[in-house]
PDB file of N, CA and C in Angstrom:
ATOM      1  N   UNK A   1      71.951  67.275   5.110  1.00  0.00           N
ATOM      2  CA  UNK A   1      72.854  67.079   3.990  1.00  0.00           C
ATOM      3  C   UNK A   1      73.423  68.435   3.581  1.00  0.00           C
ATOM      4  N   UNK A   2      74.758  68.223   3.071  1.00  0.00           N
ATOM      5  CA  UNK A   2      75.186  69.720   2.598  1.00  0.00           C
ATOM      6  C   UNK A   2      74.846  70.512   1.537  1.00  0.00           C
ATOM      7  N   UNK A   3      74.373  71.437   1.490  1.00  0.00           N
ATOM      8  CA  UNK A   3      74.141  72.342   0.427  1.00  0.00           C
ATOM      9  C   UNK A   3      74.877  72.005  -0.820  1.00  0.00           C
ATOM     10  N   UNK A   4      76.397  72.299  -0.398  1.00  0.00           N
ATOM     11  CA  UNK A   4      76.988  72.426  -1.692  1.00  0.00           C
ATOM     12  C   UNK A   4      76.942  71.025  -1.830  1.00  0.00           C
ATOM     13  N   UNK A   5      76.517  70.032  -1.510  1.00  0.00           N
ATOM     14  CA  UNK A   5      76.559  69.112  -2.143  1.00  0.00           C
ATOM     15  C   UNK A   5      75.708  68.925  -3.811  1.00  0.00           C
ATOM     16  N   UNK A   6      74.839  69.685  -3.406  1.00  0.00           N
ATOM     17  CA  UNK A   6      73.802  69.936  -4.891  1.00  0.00           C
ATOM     18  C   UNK A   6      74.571  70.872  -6.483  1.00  0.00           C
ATOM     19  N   UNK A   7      75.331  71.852  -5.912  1.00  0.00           N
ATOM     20  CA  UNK A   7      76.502  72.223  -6.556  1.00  0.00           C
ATOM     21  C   UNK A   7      77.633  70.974  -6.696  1.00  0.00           C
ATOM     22  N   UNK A   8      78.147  70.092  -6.575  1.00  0.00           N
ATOM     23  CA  UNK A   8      78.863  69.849  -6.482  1.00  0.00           C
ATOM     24  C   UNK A   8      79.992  69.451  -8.282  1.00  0.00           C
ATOM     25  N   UNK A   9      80.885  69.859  -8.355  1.00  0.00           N
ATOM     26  CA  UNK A   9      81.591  69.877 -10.292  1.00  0.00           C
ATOM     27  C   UNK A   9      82.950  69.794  -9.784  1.00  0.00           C
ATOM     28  N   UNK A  10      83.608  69.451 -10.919  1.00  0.00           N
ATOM     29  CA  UNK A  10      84.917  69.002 -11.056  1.00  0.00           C
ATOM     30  C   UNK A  10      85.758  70.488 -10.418  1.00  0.00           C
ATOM     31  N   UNK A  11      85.467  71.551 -10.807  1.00  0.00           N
ATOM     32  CA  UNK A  11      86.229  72.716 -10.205  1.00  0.00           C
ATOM     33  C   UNK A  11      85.990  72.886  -9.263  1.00  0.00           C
ATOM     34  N   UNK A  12      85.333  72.910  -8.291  1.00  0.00           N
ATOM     35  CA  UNK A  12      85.442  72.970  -6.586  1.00  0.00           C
ATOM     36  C   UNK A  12      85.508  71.567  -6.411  1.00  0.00           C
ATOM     37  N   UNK A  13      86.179  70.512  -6.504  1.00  0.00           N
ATOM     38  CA  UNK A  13      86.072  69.415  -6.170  1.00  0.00           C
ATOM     39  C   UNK A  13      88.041  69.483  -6.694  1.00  0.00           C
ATOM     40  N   UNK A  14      88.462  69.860  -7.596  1.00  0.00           N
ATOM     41  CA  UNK A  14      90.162  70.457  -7.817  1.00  0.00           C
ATOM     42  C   UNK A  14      90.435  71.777  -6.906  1.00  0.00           C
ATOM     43  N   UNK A  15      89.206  72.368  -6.675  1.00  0.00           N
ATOM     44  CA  UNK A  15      89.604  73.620  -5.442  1.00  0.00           C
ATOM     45  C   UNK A  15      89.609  73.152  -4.181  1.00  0.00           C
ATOM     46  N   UNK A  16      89.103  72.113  -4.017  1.00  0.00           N
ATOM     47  CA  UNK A  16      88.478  71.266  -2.387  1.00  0.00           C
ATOM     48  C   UNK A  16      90.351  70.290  -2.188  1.00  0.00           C
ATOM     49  N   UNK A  17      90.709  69.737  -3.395  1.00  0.00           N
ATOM     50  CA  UNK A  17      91.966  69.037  -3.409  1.00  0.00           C
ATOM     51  C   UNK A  17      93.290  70.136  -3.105  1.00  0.00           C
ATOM     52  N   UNK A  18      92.852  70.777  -3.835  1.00  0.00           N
ATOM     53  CA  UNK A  18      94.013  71.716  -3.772  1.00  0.00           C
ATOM     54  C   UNK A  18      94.343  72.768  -2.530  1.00  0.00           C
ATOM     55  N   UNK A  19      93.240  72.658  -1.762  1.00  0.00           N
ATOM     56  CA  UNK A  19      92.989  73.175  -0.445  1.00  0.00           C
ATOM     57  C   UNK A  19      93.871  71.714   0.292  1.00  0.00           C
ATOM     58  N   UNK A  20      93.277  70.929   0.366  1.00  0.00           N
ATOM     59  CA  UNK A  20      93.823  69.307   1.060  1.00  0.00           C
ATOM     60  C   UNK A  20      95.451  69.474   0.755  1.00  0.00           C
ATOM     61  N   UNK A  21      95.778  69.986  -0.167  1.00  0.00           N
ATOM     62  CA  UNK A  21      97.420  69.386  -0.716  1.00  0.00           C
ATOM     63  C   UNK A  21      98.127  70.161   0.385  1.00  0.00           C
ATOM     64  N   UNK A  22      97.679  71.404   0.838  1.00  0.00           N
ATOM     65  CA  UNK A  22      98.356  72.744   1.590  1.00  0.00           C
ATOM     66  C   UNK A  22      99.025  71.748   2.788  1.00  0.00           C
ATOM     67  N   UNK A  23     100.318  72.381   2.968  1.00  0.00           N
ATOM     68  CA  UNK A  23     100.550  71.762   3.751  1.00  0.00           C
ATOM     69  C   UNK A  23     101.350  72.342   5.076  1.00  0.00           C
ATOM     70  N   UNK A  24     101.273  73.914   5.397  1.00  0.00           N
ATOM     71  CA  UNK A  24     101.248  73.914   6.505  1.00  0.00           C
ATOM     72  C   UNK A  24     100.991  76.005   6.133  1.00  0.00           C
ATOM     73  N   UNK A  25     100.927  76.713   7.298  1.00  0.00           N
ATOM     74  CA  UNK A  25     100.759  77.920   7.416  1.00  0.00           C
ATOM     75  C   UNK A  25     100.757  78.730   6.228  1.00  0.00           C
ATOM     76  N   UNK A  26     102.296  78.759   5.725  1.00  0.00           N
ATOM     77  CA  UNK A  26     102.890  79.532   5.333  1.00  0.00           C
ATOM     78  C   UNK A  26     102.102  78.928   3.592  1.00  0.00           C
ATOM     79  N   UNK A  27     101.951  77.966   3.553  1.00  0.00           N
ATOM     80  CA  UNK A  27     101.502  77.559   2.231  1.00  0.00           C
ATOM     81  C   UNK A  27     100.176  78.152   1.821  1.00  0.00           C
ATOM     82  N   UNK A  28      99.572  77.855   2.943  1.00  0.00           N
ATOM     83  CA  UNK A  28      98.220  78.742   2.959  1.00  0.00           C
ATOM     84  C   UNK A  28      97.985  79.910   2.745  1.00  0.00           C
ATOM     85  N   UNK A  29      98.680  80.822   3.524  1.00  0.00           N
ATOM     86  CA  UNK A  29      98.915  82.158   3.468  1.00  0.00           C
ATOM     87  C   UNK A  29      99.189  82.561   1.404  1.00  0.00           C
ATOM     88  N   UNK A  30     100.023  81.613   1.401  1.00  0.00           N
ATOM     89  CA  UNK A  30     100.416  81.792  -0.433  1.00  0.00           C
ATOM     90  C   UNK A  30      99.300  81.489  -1.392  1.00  0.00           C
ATOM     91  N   UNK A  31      98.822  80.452  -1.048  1.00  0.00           N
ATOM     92  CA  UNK A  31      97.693  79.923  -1.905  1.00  0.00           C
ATOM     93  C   UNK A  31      96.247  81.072  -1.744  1.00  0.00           C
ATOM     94  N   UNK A  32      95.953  81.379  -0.362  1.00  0.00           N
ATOM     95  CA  UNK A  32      94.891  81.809  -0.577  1.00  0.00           C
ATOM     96  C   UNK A  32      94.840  83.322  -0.647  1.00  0.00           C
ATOM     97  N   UNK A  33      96.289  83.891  -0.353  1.00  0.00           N
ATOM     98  CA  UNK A  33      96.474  85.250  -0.768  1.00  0.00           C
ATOM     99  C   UNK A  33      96.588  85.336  -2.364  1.00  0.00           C
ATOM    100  N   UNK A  34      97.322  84.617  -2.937  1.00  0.00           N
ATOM    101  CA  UNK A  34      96.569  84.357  -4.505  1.00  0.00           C
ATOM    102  C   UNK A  34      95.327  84.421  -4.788  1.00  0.00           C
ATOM    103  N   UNK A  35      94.654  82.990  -4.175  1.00  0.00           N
ATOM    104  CA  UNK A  35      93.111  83.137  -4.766  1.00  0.00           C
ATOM    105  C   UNK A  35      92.254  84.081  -4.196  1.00  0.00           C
ATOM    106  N   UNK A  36      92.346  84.376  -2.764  1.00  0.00           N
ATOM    107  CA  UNK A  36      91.216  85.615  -2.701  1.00  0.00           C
ATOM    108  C   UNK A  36      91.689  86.817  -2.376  1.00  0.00           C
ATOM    109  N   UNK A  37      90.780  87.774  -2.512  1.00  0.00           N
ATOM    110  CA  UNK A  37      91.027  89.255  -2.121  1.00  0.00           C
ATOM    111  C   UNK A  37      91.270  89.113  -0.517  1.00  0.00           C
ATOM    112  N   UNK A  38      91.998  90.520  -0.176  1.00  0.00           N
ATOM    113  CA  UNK A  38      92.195  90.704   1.417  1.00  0.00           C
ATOM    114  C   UNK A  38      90.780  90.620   1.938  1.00  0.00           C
ATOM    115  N   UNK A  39      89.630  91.279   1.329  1.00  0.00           N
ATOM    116  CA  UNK A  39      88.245  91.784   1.845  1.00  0.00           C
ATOM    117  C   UNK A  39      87.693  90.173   1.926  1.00  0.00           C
ATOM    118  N   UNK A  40      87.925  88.784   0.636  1.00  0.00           N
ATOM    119  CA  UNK A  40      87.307  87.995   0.702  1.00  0.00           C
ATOM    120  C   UNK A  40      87.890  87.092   1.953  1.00  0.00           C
ATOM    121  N   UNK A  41      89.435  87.246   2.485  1.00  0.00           N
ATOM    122  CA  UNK A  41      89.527  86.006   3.147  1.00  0.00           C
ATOM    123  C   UNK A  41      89.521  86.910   4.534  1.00  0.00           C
ATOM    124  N   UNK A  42      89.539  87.941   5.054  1.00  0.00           N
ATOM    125  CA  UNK A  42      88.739  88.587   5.972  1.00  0.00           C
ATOM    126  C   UNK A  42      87.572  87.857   6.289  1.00  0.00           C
ATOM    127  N   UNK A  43      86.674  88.117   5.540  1.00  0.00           N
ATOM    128  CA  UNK A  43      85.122  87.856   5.461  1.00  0.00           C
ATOM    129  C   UNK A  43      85.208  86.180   6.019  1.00  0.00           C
ATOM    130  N   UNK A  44      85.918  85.856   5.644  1.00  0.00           N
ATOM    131  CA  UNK A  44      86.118  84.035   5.706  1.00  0.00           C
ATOM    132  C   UNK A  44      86.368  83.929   7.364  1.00  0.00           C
ATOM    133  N   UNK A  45      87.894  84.635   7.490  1.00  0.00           N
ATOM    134  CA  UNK A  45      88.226  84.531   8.959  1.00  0.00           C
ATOM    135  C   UNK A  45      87.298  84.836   9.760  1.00  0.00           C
ATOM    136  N   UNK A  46      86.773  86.395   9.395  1.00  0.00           N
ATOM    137  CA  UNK A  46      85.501  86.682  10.477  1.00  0.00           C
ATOM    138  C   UNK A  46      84.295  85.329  11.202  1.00  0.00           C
ATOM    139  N   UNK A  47      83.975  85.086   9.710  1.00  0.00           N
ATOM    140  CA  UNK A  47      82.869  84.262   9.726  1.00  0.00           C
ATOM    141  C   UNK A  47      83.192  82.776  11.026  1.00  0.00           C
ATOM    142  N   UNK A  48      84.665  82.434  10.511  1.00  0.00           N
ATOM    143  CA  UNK A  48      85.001  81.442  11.682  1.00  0.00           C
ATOM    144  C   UNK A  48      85.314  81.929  12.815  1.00  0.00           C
ATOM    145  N   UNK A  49      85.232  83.179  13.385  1.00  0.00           N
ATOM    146  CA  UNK A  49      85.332  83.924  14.582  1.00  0.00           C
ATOM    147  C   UNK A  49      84.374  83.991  15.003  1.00  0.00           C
ATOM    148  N   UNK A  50      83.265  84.037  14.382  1.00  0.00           N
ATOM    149  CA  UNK A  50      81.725  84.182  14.591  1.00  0.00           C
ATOM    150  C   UNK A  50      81.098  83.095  14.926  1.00  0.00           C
ATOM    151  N   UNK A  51      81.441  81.948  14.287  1.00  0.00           N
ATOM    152  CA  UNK A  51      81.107  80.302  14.226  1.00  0.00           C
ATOM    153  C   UNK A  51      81.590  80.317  15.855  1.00  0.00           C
ATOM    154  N   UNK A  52      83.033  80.342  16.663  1.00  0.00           N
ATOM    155  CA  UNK A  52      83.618  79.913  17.959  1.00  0.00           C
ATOM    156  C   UNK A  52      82.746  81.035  18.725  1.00  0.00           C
ATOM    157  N   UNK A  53      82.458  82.254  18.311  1.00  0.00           N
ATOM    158  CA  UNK A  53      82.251  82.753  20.060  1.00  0.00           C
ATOM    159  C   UNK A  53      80.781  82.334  20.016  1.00  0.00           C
ATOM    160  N   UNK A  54      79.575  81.888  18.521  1.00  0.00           N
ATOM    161  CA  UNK A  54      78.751  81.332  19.112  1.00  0.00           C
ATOM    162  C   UNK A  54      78.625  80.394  19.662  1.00  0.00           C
ATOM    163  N   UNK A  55      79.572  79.365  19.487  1.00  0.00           N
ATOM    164  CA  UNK A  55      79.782  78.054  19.721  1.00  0.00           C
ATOM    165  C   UNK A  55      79.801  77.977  21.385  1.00  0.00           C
ATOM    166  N   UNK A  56      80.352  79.052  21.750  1.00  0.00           N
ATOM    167  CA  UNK A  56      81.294  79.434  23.235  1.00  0.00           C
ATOM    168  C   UNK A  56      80.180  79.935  24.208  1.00  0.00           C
ATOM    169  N   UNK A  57      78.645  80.166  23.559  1.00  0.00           N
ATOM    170  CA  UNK A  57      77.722  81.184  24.011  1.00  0.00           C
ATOM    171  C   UNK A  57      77.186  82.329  24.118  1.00  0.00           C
ATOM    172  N   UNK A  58      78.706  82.721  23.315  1.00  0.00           N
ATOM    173  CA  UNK A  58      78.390  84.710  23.340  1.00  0.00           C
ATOM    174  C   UNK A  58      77.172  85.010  22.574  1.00  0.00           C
ATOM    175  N   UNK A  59      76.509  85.696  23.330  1.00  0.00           N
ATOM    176  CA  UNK A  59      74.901  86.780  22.136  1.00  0.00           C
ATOM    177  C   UNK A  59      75.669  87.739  21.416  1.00  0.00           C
ATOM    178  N   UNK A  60      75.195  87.739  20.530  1.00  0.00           N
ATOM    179  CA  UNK A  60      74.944  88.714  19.132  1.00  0.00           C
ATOM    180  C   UNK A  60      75.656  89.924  19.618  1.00  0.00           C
ATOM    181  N   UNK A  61      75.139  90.543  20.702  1.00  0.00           N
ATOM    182  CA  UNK A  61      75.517  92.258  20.940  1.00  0.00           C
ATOM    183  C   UNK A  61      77.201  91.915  21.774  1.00  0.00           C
ATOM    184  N   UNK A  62      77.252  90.742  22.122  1.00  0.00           N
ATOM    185  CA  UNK A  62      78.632  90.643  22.669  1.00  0.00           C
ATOM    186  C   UNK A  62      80.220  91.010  21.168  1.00  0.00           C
ATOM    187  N   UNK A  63      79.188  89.448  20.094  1.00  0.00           N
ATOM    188  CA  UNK A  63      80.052  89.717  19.223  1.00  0.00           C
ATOM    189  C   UNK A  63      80.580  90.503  18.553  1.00  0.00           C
ATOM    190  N   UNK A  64      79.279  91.308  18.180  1.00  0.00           N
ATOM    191  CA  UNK A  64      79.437  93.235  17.454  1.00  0.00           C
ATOM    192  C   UNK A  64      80.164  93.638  18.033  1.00  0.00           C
ATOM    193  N   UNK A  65      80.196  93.417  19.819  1.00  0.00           N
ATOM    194  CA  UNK A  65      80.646  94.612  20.379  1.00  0.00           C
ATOM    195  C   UNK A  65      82.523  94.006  20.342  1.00  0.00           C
ATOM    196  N   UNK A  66      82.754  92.548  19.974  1.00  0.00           N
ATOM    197  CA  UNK A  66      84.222  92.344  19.348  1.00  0.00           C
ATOM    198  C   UNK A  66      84.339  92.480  18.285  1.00  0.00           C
ATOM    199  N   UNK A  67      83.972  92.262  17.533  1.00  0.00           N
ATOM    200  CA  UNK A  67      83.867  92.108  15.921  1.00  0.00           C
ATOM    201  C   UNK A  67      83.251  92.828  15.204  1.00  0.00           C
ATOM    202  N   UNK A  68      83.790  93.640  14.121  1.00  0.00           N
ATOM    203  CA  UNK A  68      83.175  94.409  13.244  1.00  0.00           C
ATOM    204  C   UNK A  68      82.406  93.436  12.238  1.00  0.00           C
ATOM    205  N   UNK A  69      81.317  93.299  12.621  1.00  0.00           N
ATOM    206  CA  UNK A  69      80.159  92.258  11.430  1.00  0.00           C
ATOM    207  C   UNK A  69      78.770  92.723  11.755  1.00  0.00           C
ATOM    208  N   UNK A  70      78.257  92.246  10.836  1.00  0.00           N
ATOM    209  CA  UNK A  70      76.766  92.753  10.614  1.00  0.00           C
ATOM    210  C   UNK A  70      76.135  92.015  11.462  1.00  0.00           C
ATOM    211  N   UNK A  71      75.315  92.198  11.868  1.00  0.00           N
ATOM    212  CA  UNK A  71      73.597  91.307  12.743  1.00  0.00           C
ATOM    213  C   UNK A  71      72.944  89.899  11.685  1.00  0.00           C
ATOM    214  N   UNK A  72      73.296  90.260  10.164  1.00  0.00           N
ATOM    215  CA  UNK A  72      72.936  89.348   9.176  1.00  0.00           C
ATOM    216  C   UNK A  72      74.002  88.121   8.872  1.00  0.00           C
ATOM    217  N   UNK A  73      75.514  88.481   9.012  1.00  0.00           N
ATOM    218  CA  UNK A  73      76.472  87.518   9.202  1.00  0.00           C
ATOM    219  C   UNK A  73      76.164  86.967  10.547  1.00  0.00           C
ATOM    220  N   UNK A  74      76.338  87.728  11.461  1.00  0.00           N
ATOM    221  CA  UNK A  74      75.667  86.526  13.116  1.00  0.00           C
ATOM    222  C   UNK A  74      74.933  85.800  12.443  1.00  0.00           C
ATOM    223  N   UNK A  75      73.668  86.002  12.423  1.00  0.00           N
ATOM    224  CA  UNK A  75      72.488  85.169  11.856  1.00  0.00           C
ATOM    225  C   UNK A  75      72.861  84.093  11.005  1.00  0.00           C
ATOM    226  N   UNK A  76      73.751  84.584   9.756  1.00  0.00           N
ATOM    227  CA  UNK A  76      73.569  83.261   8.813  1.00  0.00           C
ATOM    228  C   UNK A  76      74.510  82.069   9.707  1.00  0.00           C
ATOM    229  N   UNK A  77      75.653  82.760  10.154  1.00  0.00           N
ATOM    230  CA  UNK A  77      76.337  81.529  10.646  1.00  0.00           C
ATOM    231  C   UNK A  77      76.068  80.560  11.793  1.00  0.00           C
ATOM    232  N   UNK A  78      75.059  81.419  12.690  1.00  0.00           N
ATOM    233  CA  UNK A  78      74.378  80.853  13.554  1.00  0.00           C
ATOM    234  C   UNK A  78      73.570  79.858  12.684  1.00  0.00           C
ATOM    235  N   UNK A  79      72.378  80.386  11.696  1.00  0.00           N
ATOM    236  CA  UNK A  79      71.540  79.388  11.391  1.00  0.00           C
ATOM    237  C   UNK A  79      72.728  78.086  10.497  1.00  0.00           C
ATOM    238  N   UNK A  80      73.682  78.207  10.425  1.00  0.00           N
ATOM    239  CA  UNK A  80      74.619  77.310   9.560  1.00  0.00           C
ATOM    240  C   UNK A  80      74.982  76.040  10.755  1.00  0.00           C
ATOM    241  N   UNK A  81      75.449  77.235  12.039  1.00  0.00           N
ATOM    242  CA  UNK A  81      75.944  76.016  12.948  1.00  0.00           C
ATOM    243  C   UNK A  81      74.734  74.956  13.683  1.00  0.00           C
ATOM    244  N   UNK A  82      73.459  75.547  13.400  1.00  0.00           N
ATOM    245  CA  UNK A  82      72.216  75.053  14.410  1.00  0.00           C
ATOM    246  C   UNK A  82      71.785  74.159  13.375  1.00  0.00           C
ATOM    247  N   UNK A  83      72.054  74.628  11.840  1.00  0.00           N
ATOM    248  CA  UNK A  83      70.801  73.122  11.053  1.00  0.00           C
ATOM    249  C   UNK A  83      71.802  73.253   9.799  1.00  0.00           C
ATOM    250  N   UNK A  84      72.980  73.199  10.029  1.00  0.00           N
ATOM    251  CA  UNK A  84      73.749  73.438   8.461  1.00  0.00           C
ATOM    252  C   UNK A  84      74.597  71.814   8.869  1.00  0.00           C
ATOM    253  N   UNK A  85      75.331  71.716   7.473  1.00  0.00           N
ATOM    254  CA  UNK A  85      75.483  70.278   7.838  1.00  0.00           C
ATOM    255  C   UNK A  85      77.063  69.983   8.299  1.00  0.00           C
ATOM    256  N   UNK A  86      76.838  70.664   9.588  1.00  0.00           N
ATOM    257  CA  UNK A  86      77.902  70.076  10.636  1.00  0.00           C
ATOM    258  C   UNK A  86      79.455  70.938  10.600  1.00  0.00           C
ATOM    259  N   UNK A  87      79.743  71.517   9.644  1.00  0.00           N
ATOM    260  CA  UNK A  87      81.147  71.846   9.037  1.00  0.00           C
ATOM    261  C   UNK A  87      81.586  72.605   9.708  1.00  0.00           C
ATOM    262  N   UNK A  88      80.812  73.566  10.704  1.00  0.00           N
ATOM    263  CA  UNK A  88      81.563  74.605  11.387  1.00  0.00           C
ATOM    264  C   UNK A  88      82.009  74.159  12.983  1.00  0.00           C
ATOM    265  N   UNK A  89      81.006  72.999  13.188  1.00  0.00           N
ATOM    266  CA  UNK A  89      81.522  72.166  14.540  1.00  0.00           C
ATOM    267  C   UNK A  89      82.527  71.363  14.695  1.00  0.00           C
ATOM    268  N   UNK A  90      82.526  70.566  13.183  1.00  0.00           N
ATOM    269  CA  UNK A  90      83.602  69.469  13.151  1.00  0.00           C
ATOM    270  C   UNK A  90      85.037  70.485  13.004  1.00  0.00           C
ATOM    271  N   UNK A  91      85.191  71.456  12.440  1.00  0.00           N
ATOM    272  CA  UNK A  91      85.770  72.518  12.383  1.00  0.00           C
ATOM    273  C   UNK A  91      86.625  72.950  13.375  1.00  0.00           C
ATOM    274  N   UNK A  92      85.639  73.697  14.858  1.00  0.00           N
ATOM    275  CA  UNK A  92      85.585  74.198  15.774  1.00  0.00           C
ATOM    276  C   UNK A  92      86.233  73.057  16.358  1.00  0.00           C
ATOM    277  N   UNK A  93      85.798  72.310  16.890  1.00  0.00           N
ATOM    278  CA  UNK A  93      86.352  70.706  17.862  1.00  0.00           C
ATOM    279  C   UNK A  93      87.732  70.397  17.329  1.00  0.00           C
ATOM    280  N   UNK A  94      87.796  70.244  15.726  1.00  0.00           N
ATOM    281  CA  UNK A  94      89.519  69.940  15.868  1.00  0.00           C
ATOM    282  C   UNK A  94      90.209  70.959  16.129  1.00  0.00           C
ATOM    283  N   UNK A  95      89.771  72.375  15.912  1.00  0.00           N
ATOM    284  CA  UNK A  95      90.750  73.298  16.669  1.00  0.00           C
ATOM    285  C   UNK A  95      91.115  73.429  17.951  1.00  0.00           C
ATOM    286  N   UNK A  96      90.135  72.858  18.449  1.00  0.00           N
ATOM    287  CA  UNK A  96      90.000  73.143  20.097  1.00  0.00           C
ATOM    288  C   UNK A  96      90.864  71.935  20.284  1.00  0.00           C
ATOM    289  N   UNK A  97      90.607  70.414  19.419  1.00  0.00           N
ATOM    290  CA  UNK A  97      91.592  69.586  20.042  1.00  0.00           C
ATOM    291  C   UNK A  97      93.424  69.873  19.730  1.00  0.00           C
ATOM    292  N   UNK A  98      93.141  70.603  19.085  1.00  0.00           N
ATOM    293  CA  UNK A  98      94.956  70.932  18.342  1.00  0.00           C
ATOM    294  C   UNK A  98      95.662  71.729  19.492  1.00  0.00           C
ATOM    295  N   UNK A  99      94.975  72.594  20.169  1.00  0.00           N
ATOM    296  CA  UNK A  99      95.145  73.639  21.065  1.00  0.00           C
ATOM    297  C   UNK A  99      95.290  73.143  22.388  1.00  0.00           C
ATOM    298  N   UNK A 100      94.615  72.191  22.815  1.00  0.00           N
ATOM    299  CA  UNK A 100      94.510  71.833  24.213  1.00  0.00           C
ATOM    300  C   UNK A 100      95.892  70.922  24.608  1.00  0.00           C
TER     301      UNK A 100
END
């Protein structure tokens, strides 16, 4: 089950909609260059860069050696994609189906 499900309140549930309303690139780019810092949606992108090349097989010292990230970001997102509830696969798969 998902974590944030235990969090779950009316303001990330209007942030979760208001994410849904976006409706293509360029909207995104607007919305979330508003809401987060350069450093926070970095951190975001990384993290889903991290999610595909584990997904793909790469070890840890491969990714460092692409990606500027810590040994502790590998880790969490690894332990996210192995027993977290599903979000970075279902994720991963529709990208891969958009692409192919």
């Amino acid at each position: 089950m998902p974590r944030i499900r235990n969090d779950r309140n009316d303001s990330i549930d209007q942030l979760f909609r208001a994410i849904l309303s976006l409706q293509d690139l360029d909207e995104c780019y607007r919305f979330f260059g508003d809401l987060l810092t350069v450093q926070e949606l970095s951190a975001f992108g990384q993290r889903l860069q991290v999610a595909r090349m584990l997904s793909e097989g790469k070890t840890y010292e491969t990714i460092r050696g692409e990606i500027a990230t810590s040994s502790s970001t590998i880790t969490r997102v690894n332990t996210e994609l192995r027993y977290g509830s599903g979000g970075y696969q279902m994720v991963l798969d529709r990208l891969r189906d958009t692409t192919e």
